[in-house]
Structure formats: structure tokens, C-alpha cells
C-alpha atoms as a PDB file:
ATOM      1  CA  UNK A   1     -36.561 202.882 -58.895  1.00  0.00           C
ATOM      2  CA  UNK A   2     -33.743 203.205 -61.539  1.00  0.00           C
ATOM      3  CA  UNK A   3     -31.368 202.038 -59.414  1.00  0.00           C
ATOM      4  CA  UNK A   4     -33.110 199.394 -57.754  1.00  0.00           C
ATOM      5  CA  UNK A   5     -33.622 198.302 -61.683  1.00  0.00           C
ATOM      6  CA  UNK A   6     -30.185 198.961 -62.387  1.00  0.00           C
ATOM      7  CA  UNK A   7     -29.102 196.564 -59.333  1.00  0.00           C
ATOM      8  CA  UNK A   8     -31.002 193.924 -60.301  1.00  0.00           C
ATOM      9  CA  UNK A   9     -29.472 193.913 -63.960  1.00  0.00           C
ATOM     10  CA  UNK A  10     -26.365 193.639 -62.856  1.00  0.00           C
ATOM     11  CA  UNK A  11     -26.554 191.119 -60.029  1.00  0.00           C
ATOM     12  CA  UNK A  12     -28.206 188.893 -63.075  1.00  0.00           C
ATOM     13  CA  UNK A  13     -25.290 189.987 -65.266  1.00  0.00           C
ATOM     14  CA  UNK A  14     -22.564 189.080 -62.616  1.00  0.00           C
ATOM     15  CA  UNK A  15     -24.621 185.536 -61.510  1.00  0.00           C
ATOM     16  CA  UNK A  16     -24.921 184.761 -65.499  1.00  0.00           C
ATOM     17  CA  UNK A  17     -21.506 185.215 -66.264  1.00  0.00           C
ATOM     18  CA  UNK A  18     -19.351 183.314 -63.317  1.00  0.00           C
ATOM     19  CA  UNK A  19     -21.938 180.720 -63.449  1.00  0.00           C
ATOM     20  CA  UNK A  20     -21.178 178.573 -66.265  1.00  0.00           C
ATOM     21  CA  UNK A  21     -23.909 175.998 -67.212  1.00  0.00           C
ATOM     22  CA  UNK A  22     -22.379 172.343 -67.518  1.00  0.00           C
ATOM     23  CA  UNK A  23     -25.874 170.453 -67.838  1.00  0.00           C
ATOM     24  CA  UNK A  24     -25.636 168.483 -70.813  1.00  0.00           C
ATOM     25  CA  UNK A  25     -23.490 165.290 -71.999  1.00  0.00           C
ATOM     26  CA  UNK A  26     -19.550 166.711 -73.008  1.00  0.00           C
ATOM     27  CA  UNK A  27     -17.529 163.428 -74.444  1.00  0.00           C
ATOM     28  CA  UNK A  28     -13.565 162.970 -73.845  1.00  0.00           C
ATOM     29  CA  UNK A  29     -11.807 160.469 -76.624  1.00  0.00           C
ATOM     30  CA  UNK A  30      -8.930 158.334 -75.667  1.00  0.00           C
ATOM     31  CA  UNK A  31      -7.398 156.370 -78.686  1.00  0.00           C
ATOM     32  CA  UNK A  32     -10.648 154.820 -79.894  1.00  0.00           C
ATOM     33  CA  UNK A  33     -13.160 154.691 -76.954  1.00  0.00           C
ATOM     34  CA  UNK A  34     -15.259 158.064 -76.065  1.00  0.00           C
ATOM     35  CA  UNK A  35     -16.505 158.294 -72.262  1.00  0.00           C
ATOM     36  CA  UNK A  36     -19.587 160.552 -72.057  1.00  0.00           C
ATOM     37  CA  UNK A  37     -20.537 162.254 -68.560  1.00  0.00           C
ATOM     38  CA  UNK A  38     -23.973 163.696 -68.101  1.00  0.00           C
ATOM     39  CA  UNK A  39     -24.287 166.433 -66.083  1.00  0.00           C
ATOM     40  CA  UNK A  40     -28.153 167.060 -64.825  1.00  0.00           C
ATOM     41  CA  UNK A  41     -29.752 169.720 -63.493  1.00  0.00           C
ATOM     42  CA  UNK A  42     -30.457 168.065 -60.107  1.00  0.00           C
ATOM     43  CA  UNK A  43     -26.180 167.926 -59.314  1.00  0.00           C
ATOM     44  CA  UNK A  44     -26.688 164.333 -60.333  1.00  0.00           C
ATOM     45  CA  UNK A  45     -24.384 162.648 -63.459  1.00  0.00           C
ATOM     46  CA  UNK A  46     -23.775 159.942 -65.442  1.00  0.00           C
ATOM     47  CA  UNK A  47     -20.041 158.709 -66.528  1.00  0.00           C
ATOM     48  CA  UNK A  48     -20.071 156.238 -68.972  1.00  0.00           C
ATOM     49  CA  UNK A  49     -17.657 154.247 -70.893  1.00  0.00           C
ATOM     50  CA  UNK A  50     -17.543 150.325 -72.964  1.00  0.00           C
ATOM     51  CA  UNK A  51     -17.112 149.235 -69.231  1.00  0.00           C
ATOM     52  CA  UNK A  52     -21.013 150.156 -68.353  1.00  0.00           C
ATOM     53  CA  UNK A  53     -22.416 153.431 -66.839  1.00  0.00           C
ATOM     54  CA  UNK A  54     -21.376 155.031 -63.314  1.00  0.00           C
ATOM     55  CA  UNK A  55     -23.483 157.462 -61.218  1.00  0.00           C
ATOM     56  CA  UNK A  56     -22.100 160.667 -59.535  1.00  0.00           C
ATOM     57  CA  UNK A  57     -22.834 163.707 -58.070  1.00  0.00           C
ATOM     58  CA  UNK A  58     -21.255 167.173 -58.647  1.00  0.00           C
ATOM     59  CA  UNK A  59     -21.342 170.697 -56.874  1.00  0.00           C
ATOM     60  CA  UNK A  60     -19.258 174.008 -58.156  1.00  0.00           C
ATOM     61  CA  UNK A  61     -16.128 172.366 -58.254  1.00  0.00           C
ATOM     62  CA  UNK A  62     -16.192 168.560 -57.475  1.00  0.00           C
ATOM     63  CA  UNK A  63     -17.720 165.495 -58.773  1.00  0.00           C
ATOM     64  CA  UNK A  64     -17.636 162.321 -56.624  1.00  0.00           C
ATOM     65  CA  UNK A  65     -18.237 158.398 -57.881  1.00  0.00           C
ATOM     66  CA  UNK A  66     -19.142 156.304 -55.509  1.00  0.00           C
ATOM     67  CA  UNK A  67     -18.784 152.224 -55.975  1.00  0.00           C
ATOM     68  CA  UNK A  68     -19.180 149.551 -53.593  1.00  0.00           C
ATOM     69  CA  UNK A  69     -15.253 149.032 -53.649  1.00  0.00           C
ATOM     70  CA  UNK A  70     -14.666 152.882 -53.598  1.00  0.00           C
ATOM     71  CA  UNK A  71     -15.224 156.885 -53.785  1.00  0.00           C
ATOM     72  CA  UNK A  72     -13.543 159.188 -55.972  1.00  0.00           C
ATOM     73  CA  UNK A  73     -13.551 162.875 -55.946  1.00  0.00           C
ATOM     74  CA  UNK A  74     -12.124 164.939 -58.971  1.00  0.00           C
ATOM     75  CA  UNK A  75     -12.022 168.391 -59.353  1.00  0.00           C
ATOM     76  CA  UNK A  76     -12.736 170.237 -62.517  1.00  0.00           C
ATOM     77  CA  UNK A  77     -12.961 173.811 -63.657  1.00  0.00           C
ATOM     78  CA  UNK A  78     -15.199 174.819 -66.084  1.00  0.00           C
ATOM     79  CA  UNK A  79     -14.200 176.546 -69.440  1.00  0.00           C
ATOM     80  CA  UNK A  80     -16.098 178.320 -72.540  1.00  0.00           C
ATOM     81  CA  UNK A  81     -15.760 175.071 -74.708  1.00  0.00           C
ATOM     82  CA  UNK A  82     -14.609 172.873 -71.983  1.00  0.00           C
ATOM     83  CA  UNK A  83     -13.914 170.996 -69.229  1.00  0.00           C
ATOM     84  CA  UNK A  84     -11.029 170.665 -67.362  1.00  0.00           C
ATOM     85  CA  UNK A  85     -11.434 167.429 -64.178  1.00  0.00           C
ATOM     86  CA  UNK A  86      -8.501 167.600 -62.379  1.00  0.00           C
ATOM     87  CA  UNK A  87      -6.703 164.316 -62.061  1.00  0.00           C
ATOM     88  CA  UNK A  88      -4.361 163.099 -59.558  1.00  0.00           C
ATOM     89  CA  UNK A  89      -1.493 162.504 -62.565  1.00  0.00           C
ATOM     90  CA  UNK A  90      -3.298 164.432 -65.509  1.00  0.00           C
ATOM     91  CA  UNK A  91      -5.799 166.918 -66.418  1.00  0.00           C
ATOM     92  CA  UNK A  92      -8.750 165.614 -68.810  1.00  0.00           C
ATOM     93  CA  UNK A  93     -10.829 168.006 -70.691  1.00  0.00           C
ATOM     94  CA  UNK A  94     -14.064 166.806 -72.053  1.00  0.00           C
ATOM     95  CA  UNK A  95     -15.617 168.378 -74.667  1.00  0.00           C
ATOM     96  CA  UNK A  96     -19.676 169.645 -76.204  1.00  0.00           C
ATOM     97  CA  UNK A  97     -19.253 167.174 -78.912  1.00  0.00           C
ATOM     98  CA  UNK A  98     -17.335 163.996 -79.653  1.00  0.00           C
ATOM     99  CA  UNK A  99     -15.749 165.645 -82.632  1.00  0.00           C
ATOM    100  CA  UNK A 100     -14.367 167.964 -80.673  1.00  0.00           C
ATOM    101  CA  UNK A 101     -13.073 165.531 -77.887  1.00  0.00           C
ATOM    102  CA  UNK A 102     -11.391 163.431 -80.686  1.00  0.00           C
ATOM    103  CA  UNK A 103      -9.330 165.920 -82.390  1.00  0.00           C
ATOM    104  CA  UNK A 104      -8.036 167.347 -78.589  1.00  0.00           C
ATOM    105  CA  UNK A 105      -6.762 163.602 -78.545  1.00  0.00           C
ATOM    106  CA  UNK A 106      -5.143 163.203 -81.840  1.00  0.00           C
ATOM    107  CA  UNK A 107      -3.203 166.573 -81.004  1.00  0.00           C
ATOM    108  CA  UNK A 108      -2.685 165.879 -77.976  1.00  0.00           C
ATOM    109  CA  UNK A 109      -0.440 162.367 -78.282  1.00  0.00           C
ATOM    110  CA  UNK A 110       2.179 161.743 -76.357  1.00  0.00           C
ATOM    111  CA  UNK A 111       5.560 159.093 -77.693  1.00  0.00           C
ATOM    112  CA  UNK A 112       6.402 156.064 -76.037  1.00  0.00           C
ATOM    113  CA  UNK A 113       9.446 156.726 -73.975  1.00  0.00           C
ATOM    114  CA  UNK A 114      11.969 153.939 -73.994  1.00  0.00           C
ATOM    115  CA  UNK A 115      12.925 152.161 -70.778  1.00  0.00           C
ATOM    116  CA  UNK A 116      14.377 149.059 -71.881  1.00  0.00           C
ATOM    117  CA  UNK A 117      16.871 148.207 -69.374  1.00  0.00           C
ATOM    118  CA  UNK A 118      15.439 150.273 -66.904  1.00  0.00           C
ATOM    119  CA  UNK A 119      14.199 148.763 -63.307  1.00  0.00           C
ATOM    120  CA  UNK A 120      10.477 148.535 -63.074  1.00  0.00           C
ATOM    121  CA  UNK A 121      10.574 151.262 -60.615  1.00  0.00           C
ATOM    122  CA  UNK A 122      12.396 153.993 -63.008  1.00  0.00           C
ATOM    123  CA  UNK A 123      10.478 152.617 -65.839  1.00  0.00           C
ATOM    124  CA  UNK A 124       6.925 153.256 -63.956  1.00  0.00           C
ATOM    125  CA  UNK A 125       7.982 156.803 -63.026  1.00  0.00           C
ATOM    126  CA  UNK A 126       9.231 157.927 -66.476  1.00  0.00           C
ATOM    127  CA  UNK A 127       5.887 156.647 -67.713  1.00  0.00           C
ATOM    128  CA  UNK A 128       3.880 158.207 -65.664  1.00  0.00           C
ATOM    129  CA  UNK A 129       5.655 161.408 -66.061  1.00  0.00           C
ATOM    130  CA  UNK A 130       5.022 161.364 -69.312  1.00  0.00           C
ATOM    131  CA  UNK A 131       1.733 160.910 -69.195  1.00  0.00           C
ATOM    132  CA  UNK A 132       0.651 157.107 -69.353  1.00  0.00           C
ATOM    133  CA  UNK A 133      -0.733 154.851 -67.485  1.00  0.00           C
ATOM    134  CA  UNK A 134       0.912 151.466 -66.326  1.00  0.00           C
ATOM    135  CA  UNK A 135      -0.644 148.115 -66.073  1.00  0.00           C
ATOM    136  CA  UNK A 136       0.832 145.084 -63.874  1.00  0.00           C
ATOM    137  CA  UNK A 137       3.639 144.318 -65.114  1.00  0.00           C
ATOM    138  CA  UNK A 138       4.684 141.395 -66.657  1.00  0.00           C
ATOM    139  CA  UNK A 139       7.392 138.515 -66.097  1.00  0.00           C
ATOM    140  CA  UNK A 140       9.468 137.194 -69.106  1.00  0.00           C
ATOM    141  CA  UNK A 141      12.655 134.900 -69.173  1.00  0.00           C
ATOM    142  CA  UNK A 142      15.504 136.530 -70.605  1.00  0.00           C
ATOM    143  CA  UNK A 143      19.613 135.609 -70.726  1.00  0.00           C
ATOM    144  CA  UNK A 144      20.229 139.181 -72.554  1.00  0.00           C
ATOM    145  CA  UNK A 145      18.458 141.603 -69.901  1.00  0.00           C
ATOM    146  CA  UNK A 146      19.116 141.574 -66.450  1.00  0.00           C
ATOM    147  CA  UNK A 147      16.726 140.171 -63.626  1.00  0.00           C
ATOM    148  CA  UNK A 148      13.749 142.853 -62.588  1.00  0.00           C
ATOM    149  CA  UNK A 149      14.901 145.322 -65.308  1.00  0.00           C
ATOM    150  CA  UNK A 150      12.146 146.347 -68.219  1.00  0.00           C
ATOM    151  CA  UNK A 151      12.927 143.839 -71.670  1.00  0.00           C
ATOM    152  CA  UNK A 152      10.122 145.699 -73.990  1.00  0.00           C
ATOM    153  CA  UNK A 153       6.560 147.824 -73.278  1.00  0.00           C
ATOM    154  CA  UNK A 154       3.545 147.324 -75.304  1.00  0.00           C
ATOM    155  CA  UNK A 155       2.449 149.743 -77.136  1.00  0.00           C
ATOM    156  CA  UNK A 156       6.006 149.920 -77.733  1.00  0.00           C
ATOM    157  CA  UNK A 157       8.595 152.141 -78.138  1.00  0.00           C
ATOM    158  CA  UNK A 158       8.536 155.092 -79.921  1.00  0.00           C
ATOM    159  CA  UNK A 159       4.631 155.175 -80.700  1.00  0.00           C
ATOM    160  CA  UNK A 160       2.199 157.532 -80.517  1.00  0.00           C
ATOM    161  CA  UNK A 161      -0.547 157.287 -78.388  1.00  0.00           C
ATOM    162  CA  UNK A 162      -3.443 158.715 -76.261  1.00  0.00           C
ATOM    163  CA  UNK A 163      -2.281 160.686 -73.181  1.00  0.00           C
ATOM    164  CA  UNK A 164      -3.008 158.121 -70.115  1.00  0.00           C
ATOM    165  CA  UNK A 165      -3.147 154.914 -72.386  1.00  0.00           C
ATOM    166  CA  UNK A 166      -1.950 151.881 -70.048  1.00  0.00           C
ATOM    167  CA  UNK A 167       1.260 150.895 -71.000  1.00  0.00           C
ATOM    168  CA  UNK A 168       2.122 147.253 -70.092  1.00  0.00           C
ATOM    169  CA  UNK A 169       5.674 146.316 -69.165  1.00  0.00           C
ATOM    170  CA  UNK A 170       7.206 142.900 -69.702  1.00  0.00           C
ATOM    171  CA  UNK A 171      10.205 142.670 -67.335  1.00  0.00           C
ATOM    172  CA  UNK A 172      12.995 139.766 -67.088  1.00  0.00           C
ATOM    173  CA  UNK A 173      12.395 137.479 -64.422  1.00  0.00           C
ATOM    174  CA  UNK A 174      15.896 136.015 -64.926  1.00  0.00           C
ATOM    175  CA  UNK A 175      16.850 132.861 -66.877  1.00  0.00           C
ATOM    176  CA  UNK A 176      14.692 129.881 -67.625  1.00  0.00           C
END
């Protein structure tokens, strides 16, 4: 009977600690807007953001969105105070509290690279690689920079910001 007893302890032991509870809301910060998800205890969630409120599902290691236009499925891992969704160009941790998720992101900036004079090709990949995200780009007329090549980025140069903030680039579209 002991060891029947015994058994059964540690079976709950083992089950209690690899399964990691992640019903509840955990926030990630990105410059100044905080996206919640809500996990629920029926593998159902809730992402939202100032854009409105998406539903998803979740099992032990995914969580899928579905839209009308399209399905996404992220992976994510979780952590003690944590966790980690695995993202095609960058992992996002959300955290237990907002606090929390806020001072990740203000450690956690990343500089403005510089690709003036760079084509809008090399200039997308060096953003990306570090870290950002890049919006359409933009058309300017220009004399000093050369047709299809990057003339300045918004944010600019140089500043800190929020790891995947969208970085908009205005390119030269040649003389007027």
C-alpha cells in the first residue's frame, strides 16, 4: 500500500512540475502599446491589442489565430515568469504583469541601423536582422541619392526603439 501511495505522489509530483499552468492574462509592451493574451482553461484565448480583440486556440506548444483573410500558428515555450511565442523573425516573451512586460522592453531596445544609400532590398534585410519590422516603403524625389536606393527611415537613424517596431523607408524615386 506504501508503494502504491508512494507512486501516486510522485506521478502528481512529475505531472505538477512539467506542466506549467499558463491560464491567466500575461501582457507584452512594445514602445507604448501593451497586447494582452488570455489563456483559458478550455485551450481557448484571447489576443488583444488598440486594433480590437482576436480569438485563438492553444494546445502544449502552439497557439493558432484564425481570421477570415488568414491562420497563424506560433509556437511558444513556457517559462517560470514567462512566455516565450516563437516568431518567424523574433521571439516575444509576454509577461504576469504589464510592469513586468514594460521593463523587458525598455531593456530590451534595439538602435536604428543606418541604410541610407542602401537599395531597398539590403536596407529591408539589415532591418530585419536587427530586429524591426518594415512597412511599404515609400517614394521620394531626390537629385542627391540615387534612384531605388534608401534617402532616410523613420524612426530614424540612430534611435532607440522597441524590438519589431515598423520602420518605414522613404526611397528616391529619381528626379522630379
Amino acid at each position: 500500500m506504501k508503494k502504491l501511495i508512494f507512486i501516486f505522489l510522485f506521478l502528481v509530483f512529475l505531472v505538477g512540475c512539467s506542466n506549467k499552468s499558463i491560464v491567466g492574462t500575461w501582457y507584452y509592451a512594445v514602445e507604448d502599446e501593451v497586447i494582452s493574451i488570455t489563456f483559458n482553461s478550455d485551450n481557448t484565448c484571447v489576443i488583444s491589442d488598440s486594433d480590437g480583440n482576436y480569438e485563438c486556440t492553444y494546445d502544449d506548444k502552439t497557439i493558432t489565430t484564425k481570421t477570415s483573410d488568414y491562420e497563424s500558428i506560433v509556437n511558444y515555450e513556457v517559462y517560470d515568469d514567462y512566455i516565450e511565442i516563437k516568431a518567424e523573425i523574433i521571439d516575444v516573451r509576454f509577461y504576469k504583469s504589464e510592469e513586468e512586460a514594460k521593463k523587458y522592453d525598455e531593456e530590451n531596445r534595439v538602435t536604428v541601423p543606418d541604410v541610407t544609400n542602401m537599395s531597398l532590398e539590403e536596407a529591408e534585410r539589415v532591418l530585419i536582422k536587427s530586429r524591426l519590422t518594415v512597412g511599404l516603403p515609400i517614394p521620394k524625389a531626390s537629385d542627391e541619392i540615387e534612384k531605388g536606393h534608401v534617402i532616410y527611415t523613420s524612426p530614424e537613424k540612430g534611435k532607440k526603439v522597441s524590438r519589431l517596431t515598423e520602420v518605414m523607408i522613404y526611397y528616391s524615386s529619381g528626379s522630379d
